[in-house]
C-alpha atoms as a PDB file:
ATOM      1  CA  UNK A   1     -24.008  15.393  22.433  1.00  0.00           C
ATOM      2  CA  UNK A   2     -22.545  13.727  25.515  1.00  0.00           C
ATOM      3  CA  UNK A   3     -24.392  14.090  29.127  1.00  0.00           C
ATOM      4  CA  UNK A   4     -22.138  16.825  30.087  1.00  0.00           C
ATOM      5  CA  UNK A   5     -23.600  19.129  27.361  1.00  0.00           C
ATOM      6  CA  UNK A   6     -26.905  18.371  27.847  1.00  0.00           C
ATOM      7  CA  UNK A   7     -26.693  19.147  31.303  1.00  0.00           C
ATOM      8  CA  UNK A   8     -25.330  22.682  30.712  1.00  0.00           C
ATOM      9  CA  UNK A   9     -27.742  23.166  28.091  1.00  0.00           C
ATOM     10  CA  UNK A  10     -30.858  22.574  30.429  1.00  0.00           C
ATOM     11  CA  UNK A  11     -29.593  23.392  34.065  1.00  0.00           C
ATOM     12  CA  UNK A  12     -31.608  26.790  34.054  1.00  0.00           C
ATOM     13  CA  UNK A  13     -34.769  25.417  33.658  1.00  0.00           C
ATOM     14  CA  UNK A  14     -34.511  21.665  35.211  1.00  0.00           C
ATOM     15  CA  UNK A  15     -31.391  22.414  37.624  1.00  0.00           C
ATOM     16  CA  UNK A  16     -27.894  20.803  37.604  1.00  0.00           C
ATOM     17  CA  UNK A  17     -28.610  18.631  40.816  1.00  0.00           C
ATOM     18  CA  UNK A  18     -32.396  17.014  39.439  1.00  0.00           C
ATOM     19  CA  UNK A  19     -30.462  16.787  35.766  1.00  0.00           C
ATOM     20  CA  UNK A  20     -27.300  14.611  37.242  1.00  0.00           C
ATOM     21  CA  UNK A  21     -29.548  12.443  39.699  1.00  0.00           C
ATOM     22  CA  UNK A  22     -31.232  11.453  36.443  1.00  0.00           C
ATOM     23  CA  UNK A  23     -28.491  11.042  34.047  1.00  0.00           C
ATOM     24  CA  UNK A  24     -26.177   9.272  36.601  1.00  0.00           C
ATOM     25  CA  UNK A  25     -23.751  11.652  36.728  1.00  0.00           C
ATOM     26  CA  UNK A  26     -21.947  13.147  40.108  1.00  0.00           C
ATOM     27  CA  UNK A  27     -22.217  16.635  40.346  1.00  0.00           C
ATOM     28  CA  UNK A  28     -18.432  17.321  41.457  1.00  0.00           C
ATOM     29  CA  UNK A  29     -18.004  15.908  37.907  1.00  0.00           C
ATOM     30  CA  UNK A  30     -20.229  17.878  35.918  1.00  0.00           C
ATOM     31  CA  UNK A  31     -18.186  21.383  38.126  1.00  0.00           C
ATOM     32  CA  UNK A  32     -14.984  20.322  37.659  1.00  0.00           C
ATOM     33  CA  UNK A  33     -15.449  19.743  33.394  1.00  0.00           C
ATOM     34  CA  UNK A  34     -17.045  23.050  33.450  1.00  0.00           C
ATOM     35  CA  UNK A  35     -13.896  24.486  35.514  1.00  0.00           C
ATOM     36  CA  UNK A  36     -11.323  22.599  33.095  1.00  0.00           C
ATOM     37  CA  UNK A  37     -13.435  23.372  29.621  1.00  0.00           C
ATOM     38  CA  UNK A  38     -11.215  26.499  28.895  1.00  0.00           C
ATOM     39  CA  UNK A  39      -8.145  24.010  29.662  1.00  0.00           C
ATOM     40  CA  UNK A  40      -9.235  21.872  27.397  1.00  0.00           C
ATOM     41  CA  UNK A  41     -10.134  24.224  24.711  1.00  0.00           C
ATOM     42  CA  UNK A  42      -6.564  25.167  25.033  1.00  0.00           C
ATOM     43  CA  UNK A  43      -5.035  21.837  24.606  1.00  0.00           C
ATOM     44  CA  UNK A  44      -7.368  21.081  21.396  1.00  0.00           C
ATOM     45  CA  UNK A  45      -6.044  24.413  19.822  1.00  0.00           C
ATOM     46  CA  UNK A  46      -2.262  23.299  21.075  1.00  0.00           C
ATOM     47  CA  UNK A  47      -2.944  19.849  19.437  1.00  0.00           C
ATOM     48  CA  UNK A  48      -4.694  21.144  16.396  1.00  0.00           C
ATOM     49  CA  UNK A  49      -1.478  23.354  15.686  1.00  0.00           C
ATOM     50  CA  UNK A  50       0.890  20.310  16.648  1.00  0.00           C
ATOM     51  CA  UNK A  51      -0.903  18.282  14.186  1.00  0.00           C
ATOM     52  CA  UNK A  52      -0.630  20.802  11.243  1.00  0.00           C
ATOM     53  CA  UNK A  53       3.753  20.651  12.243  1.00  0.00           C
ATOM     54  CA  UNK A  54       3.542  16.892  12.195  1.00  0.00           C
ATOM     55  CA  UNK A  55       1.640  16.585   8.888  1.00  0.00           C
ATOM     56  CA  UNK A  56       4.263  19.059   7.067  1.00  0.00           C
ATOM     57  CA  UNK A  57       7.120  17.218   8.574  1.00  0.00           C
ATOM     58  CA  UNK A  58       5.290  14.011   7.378  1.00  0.00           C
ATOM     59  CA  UNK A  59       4.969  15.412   3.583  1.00  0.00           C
ATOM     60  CA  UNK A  60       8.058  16.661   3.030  1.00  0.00           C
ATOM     61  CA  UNK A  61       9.662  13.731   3.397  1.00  0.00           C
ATOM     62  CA  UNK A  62       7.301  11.663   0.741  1.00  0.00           C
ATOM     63  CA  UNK A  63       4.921  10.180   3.764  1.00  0.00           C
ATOM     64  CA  UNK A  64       8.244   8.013   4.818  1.00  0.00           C
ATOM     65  CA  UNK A  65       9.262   9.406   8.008  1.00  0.00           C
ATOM     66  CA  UNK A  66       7.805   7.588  11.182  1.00  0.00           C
ATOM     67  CA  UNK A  67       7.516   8.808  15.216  1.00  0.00           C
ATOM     68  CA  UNK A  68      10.875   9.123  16.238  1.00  0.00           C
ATOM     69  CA  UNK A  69      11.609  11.119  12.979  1.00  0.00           C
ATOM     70  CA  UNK A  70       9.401  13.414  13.269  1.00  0.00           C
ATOM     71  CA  UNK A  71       9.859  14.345  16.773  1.00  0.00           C
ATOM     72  CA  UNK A  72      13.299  14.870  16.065  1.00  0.00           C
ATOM     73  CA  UNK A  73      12.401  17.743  13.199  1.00  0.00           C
ATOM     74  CA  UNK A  74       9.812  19.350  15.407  1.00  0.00           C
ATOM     75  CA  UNK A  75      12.545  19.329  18.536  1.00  0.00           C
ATOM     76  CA  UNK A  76      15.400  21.061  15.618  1.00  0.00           C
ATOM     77  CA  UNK A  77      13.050  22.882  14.558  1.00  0.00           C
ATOM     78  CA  UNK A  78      12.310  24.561  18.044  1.00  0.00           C
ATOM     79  CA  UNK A  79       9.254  25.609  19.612  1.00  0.00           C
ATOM     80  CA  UNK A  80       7.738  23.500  22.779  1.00  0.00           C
ATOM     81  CA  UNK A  81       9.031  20.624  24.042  1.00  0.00           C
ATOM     82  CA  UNK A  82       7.567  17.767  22.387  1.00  0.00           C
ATOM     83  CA  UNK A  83       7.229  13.899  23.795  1.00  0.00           C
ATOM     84  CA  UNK A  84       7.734  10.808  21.246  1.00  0.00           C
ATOM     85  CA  UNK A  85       4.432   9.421  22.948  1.00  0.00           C
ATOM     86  CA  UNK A  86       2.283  12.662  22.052  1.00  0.00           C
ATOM     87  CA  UNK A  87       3.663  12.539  18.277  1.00  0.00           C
ATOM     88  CA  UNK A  88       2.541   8.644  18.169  1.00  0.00           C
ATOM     89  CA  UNK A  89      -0.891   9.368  19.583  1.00  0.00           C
ATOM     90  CA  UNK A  90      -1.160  12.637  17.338  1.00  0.00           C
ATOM     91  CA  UNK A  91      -0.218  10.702  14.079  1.00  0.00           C
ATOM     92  CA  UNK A  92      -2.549   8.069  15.360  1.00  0.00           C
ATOM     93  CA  UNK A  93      -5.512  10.589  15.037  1.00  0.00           C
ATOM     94  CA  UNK A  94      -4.735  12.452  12.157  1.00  0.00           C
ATOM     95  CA  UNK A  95      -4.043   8.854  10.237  1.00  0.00           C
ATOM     96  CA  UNK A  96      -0.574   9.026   9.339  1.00  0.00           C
ATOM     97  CA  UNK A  97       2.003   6.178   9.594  1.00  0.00           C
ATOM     98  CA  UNK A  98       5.802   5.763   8.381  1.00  0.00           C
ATOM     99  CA  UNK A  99       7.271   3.604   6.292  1.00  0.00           C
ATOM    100  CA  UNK A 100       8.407   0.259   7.542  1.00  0.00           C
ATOM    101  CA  UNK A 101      10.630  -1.084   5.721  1.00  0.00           C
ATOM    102  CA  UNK A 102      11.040  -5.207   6.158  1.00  0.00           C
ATOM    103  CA  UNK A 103      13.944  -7.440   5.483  1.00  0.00           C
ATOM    104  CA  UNK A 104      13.101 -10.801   3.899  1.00  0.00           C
ATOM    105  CA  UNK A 105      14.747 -13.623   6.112  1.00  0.00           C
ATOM    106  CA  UNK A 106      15.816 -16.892   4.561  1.00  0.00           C
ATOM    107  CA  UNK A 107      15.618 -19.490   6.901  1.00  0.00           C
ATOM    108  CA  UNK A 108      16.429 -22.132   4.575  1.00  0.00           C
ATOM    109  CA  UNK A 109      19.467 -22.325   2.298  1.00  0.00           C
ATOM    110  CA  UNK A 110      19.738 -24.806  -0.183  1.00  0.00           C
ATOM    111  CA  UNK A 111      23.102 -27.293  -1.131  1.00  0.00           C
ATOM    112  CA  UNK A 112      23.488 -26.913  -5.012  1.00  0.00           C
ATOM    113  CA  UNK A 113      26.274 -29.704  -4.814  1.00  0.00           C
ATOM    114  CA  UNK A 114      23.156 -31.841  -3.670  1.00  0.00           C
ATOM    115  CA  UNK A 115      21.487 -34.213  -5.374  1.00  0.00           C
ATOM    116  CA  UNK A 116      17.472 -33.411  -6.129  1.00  0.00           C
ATOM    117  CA  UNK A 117      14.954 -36.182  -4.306  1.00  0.00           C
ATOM    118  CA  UNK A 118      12.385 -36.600  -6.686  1.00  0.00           C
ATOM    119  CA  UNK A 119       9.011 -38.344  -5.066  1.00  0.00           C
END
Protein backbone atom coordinates (compact mmCIF):
# COMPACT_ATOMS: atom_id res chain seq x y z
CA UNK A 1 0.00 0.00 0.00
CA UNK A 2 1.70 3.27 -0.91
CA UNK A 3 0.80 6.69 1.10
CA UNK A 4 -1.55 7.70 -1.54
CA UNK A 5 -3.90 4.76 -0.72
CA UNK A 6 -3.77 5.01 2.69
CA UNK A 7 -4.71 8.43 2.59
CA UNK A 8 -7.91 7.78 0.57
CA UNK A 9 -8.65 4.95 2.66
CA UNK A 10 -8.76 7.05 5.99
CA UNK A 11 -9.57 10.74 4.87
CA UNK A 12 -13.26 10.40 6.22
CA UNK A 13 -12.45 9.81 9.55
CA UNK A 14 -8.81 11.56 10.09
CA UNK A 15 -9.15 14.18 7.06
CA UNK A 16 -6.94 14.52 3.93
CA UNK A 17 -5.14 17.77 5.25
CA UNK A 18 -4.13 16.16 9.16
CA UNK A 19 -3.34 12.67 7.04
CA UNK A 20 -0.73 14.51 4.44
CA UNK A 21 0.84 16.87 7.22
CA UNK A 22 1.72 13.54 8.81
CA UNK A 23 2.76 11.40 6.02
CA UNK A 24 4.75 14.22 4.26
CA UNK A 25 2.83 14.43 1.46
CA UNK A 26 1.47 17.87 -0.34
CA UNK A 27 -2.01 17.92 -0.69
CA UNK A 28 -2.09 19.30 -4.44
CA UNK A 29 -0.40 15.87 -4.86
CA UNK A 30 -2.61 13.62 -3.18
CA UNK A 31 -5.83 15.81 -5.66
CA UNK A 32 -4.19 15.66 -8.65
CA UNK A 33 -3.44 11.41 -8.39
CA UNK A 34 -6.97 11.17 -7.42
CA UNK A 35 -7.95 13.42 -10.62
CA UNK A 36 -5.49 11.31 -12.98
CA UNK A 37 -6.41 7.64 -11.30
CA UNK A 38 -9.04 6.95 -14.09
CA UNK A 39 -6.10 8.09 -16.60
CA UNK A 40 -4.05 5.85 -15.31
CA UNK A 41 -6.36 2.98 -15.04
CA UNK A 42 -6.67 3.55 -18.69
CA UNK A 43 -3.10 3.41 -19.62
CA UNK A 44 -2.58 0.06 -17.43
CA UNK A 45 -5.52 -1.56 -19.44
CA UNK A 46 -3.83 0.06 -22.86
CA UNK A 47 -0.46 -1.46 -21.68
CA UNK A 48 -1.85 -4.70 -20.42
CA UNK A 49 -3.41 -5.25 -24.03
CA UNK A 50 -0.06 -3.95 -25.73
CA UNK A 51 1.77 -6.45 -23.78
CA UNK A 52 -0.48 -9.48 -24.72
CA UNK A 53 0.39 -8.11 -28.92
CA UNK A 54 4.04 -8.00 -28.03
CA UNK A 55 4.21 -11.43 -26.35
CA UNK A 56 2.36 -13.15 -29.50
CA UNK A 57 4.58 -11.32 -31.86
CA UNK A 58 7.48 -12.51 -29.57
CA UNK A 59 6.28 -16.38 -29.78
CA UNK A 60 5.64 -16.74 -33.08
CA UNK A 61 8.78 -16.10 -34.10
CA UNK A 62 10.56 -18.84 -31.60
CA UNK A 63 11.40 -15.95 -28.77
CA UNK A 64 14.05 -14.53 -31.57
CA UNK A 65 12.67 -11.34 -32.59
CA UNK A 66 14.00 -8.21 -30.60
CA UNK A 67 12.50 -4.28 -30.24
CA UNK A 68 12.72 -3.00 -33.52
CA UNK A 69 11.09 -6.28 -34.84
CA UNK A 70 8.43 -6.28 -33.07
CA UNK A 71 7.38 -2.80 -33.43
CA UNK A 72 7.52 -3.25 -36.95
CA UNK A 73 4.71 -6.31 -36.80
CA UNK A 74 2.54 -4.40 -34.39
CA UNK A 75 2.85 -1.06 -36.85
CA UNK A 76 1.84 -3.82 -40.17
CA UNK A 77 -0.30 -5.15 -38.27
CA UNK A 78 -2.30 -1.82 -37.60
CA UNK A 79 -3.97 -0.56 -34.68
CA UNK A 80 -2.36 2.57 -32.58
CA UNK A 81 0.61 4.07 -33.24
CA UNK A 82 3.26 2.44 -31.40
CA UNK A 83 6.92 4.00 -30.27
CA UNK A 84 10.20 1.65 -30.39
CA UNK A 85 10.87 3.14 -26.77
CA UNK A 86 7.36 1.91 -25.32
CA UNK A 87 7.96 -1.72 -26.92
CA UNK A 88 11.60 -1.74 -25.12
CA UNK A 89 10.19 -0.65 -21.79
CA UNK A 90 7.07 -3.06 -22.28
CA UNK A 91 9.34 -6.13 -23.08
CA UNK A 92 11.43 -4.92 -20.23
CA UNK A 93 8.45 -5.61 -17.80
CA UNK A 94 6.94 -8.50 -19.11
CA UNK A 95 10.72 -10.18 -19.28
CA UNK A 96 11.22 -10.80 -22.77
CA UNK A 97 14.46 -10.20 -24.77
CA UNK A 98 15.61 -11.07 -28.50
CA UNK A 99 18.12 -12.93 -29.70
CA UNK A 100 21.53 -11.43 -30.12
CA UNK A 101 23.36 -13.00 -32.19
CA UNK A 102 27.45 -12.33 -31.81
CA UNK A 103 30.20 -12.66 -34.30
CA UNK A 104 33.45 -14.14 -32.98
CA UNK A 105 36.38 -11.67 -33.92
CA UNK A 106 39.87 -12.97 -34.49
CA UNK A 107 42.25 -10.53 -33.66
CA UNK A 108 45.13 -12.65 -34.14
CA UNK A 109 46.00 -14.66 -37.25
CA UNK A 110 48.64 -16.98 -37.24
CA UNK A 111 51.73 -17.53 -40.16
CA UNK A 112 51.67 -21.38 -40.89
CA UNK A 113 54.89 -20.82 -43.10
CA UNK A 114 56.37 -19.84 -39.57
CA UNK A 115 58.51 -21.56 -37.63
CA UNK A 116 57.06 -22.68 -33.89
CA UNK A 117 59.22 -20.94 -30.79
CA UNK A 118 59.32 -23.50 -28.36
CA UNK A 119 60.34 -22.08 -24.62
Amino acid sequence: MNRYQFVEDHQRRHGVKRLCVILGLARSSFCYRRRSAAAGAARQAVEAALAARIRKVHQDSNGTCGVPRITAELRDEGGPAINHKRVARIMRTIGLEGVRLRRRHRTTVADQAAARRRI
